[in-house]
C-alpha atoms as a PDB file:
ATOM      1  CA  UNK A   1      18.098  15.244  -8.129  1.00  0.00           C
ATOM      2  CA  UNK A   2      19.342  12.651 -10.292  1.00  0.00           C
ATOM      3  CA  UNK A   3      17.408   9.263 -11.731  1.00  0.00           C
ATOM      4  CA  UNK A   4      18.757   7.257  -9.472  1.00  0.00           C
ATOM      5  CA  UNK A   5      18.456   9.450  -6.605  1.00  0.00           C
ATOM      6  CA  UNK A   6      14.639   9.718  -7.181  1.00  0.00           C
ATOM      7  CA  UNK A   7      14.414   6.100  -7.223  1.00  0.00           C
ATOM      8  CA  UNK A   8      15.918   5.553  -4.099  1.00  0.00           C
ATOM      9  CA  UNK A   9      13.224   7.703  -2.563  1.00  0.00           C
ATOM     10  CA  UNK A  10      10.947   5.772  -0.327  1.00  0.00           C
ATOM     11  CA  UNK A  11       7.282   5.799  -0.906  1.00  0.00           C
ATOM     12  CA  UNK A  12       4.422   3.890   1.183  1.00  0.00           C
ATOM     13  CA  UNK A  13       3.696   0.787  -0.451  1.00  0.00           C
ATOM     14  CA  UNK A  14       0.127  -0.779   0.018  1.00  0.00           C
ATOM     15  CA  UNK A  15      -0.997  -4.468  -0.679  1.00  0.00           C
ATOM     16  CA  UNK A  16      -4.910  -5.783  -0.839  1.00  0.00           C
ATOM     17  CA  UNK A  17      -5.926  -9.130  -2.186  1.00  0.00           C
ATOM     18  CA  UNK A  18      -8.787  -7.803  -4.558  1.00  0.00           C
ATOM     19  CA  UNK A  19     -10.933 -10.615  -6.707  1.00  0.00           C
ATOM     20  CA  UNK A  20     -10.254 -10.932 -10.422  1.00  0.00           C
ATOM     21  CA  UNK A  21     -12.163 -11.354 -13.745  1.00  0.00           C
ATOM     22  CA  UNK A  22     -12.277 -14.889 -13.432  1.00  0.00           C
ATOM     23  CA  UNK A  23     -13.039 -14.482  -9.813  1.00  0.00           C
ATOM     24  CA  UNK A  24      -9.526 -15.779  -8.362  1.00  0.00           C
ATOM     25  CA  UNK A  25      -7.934 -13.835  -5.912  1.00  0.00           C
ATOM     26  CA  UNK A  26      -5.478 -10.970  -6.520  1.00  0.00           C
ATOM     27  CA  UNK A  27      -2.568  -9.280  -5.107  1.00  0.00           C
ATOM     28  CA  UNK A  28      -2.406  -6.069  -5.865  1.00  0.00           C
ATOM     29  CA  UNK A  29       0.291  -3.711  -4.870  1.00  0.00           C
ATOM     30  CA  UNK A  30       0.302   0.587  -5.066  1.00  0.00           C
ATOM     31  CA  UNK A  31       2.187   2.823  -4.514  1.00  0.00           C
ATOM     32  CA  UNK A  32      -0.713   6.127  -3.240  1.00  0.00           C
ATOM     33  CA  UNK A  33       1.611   8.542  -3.708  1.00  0.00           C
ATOM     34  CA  UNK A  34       2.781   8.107  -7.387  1.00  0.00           C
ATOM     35  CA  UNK A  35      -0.743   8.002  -9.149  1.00  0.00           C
ATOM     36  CA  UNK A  36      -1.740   4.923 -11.498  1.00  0.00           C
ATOM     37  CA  UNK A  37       1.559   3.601 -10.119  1.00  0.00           C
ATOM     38  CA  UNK A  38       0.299  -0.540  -9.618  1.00  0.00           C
ATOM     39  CA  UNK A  39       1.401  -4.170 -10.079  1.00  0.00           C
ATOM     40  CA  UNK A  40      -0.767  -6.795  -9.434  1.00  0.00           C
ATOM     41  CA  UNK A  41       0.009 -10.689  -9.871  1.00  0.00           C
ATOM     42  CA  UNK A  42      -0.887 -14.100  -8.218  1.00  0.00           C
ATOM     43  CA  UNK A  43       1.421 -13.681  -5.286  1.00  0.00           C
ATOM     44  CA  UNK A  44       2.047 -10.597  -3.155  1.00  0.00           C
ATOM     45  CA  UNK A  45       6.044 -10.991  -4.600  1.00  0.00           C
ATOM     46  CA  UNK A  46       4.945 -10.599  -8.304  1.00  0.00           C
ATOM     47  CA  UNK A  47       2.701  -7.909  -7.639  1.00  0.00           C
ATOM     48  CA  UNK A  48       5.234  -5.940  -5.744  1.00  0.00           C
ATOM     49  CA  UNK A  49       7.671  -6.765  -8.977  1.00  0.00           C
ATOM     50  CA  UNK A  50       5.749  -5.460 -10.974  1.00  0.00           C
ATOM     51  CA  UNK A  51       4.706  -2.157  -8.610  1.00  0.00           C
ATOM     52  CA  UNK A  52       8.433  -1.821  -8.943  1.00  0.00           C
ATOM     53  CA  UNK A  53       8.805  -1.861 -12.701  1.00  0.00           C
ATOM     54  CA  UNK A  54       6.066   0.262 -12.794  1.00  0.00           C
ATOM     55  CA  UNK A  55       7.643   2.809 -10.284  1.00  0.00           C
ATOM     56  CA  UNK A  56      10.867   3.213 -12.411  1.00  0.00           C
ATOM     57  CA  UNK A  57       9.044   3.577 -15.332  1.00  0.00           C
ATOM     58  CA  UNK A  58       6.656   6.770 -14.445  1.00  0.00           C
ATOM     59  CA  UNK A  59       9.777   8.231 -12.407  1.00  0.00           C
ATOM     60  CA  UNK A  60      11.792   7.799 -15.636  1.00  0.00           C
ATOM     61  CA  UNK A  61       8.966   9.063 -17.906  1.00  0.00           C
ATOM     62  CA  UNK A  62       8.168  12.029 -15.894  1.00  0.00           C
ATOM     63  CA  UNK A  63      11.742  13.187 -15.404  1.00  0.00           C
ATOM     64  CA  UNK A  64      12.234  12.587 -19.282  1.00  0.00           C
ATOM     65  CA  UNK A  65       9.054  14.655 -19.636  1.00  0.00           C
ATOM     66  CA  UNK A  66      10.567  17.899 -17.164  1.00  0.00           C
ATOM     67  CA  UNK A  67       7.362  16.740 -14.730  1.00  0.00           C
ATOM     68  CA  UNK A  68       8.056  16.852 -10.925  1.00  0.00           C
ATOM     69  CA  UNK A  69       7.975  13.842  -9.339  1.00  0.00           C
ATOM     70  CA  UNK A  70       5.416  13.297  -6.125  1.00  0.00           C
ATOM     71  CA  UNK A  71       7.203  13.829  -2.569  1.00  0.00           C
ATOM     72  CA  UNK A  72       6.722  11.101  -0.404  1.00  0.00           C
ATOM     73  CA  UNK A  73       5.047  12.197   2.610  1.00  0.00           C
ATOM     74  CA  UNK A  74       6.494  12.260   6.063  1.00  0.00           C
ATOM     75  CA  UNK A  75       7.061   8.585   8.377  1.00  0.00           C
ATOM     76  CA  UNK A  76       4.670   8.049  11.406  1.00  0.00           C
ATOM     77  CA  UNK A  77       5.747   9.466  14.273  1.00  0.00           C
ATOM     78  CA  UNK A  78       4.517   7.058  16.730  1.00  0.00           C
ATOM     79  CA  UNK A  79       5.136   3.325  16.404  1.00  0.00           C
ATOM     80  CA  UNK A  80       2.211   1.093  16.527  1.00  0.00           C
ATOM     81  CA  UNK A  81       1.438  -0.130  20.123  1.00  0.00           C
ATOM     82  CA  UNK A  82       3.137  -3.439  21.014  1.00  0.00           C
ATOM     83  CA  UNK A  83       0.657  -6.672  20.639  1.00  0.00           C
ATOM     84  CA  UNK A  84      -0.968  -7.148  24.122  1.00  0.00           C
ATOM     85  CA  UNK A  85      -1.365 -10.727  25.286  1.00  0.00           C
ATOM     86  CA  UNK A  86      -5.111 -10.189  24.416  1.00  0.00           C
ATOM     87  CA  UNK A  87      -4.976  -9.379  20.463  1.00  0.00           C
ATOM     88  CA  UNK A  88      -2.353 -12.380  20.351  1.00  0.00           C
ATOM     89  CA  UNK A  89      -4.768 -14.983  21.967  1.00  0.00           C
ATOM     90  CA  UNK A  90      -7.254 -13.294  19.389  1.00  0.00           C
ATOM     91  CA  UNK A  91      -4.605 -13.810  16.313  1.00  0.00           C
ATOM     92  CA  UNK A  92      -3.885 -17.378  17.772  1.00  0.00           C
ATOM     93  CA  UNK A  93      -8.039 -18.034  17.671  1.00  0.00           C
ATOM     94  CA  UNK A  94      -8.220 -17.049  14.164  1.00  0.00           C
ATOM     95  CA  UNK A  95      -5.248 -19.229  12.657  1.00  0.00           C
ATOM     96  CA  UNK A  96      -7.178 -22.242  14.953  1.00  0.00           C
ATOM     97  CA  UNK A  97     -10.791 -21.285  13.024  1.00  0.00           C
ATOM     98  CA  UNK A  98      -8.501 -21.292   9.554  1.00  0.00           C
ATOM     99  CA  UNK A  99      -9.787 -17.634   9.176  1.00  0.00           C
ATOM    100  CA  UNK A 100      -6.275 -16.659   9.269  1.00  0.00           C
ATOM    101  CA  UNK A 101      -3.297 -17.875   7.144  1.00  0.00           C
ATOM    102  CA  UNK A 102       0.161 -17.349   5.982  1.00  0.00           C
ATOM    103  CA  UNK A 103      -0.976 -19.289   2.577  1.00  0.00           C
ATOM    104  CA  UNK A 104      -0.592 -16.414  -0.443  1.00  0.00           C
ATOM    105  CA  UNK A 105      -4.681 -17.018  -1.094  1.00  0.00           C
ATOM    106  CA  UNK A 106      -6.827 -16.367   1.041  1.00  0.00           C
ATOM    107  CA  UNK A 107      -9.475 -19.486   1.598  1.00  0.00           C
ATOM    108  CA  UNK A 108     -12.379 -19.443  -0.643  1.00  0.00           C
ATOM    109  CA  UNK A 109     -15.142 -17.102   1.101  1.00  0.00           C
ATOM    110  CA  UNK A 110     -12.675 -15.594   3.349  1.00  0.00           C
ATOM    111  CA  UNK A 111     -13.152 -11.815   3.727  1.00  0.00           C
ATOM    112  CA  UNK A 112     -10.467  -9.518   2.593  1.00  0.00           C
END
């Protein structure tokens, strides 16, 4: 395969809000598959920005190097089960207790 055919491969991307040194919040995004492959930053968008500089860089490395590159592993099968009127009244409760947000930090004492 060719460099930019391994970096149009698809890999499962993971984000976590994770406390810092000076105990601000986080985002930081991985990539499981490609080890030590992770960006994190203030908002979810720079840490996938940098996940993604970091990506093409140990793809490029490794290939330069004659190393294989991880294989992505297979897609679900099954889709996640549609949200039933119940878990959406539960959603709607937490956005009314402000225990849920669309804000890019989570609310001081807010569990991750």
């Amino acid at each position: 395969m060719t460099l930019e055919e391994h970096l149009a491969v698809p890999y499962v991307l993971c984000l976590e809000s994770v406390p810092g040194r000076d105990g601000e919040w986080l985002r930081r995004a991985r990539y499981p598959e490609l080890p030590g492959c992770v960006g994190e930053g203030a908002s979810p968008l720079e840490a996938i920005a940098r996940l993604e500089e970091a990506r093409i860089r140990y793809i490029t490395e490794r290939l330069a190097r004659g190393e294989p590159i991880p294989v992505p592993r297979p897609p679900l099968r099954a889709a996640a089960a549609p949200l039933s009127a119940e878990r959406l009244e539960f959603a709607r409760w937490l956005v009314a207790q402000k225990r849920l947000s669309d804000d890019e930090r989570p609310a001081p004492g807010a569990p991750c």
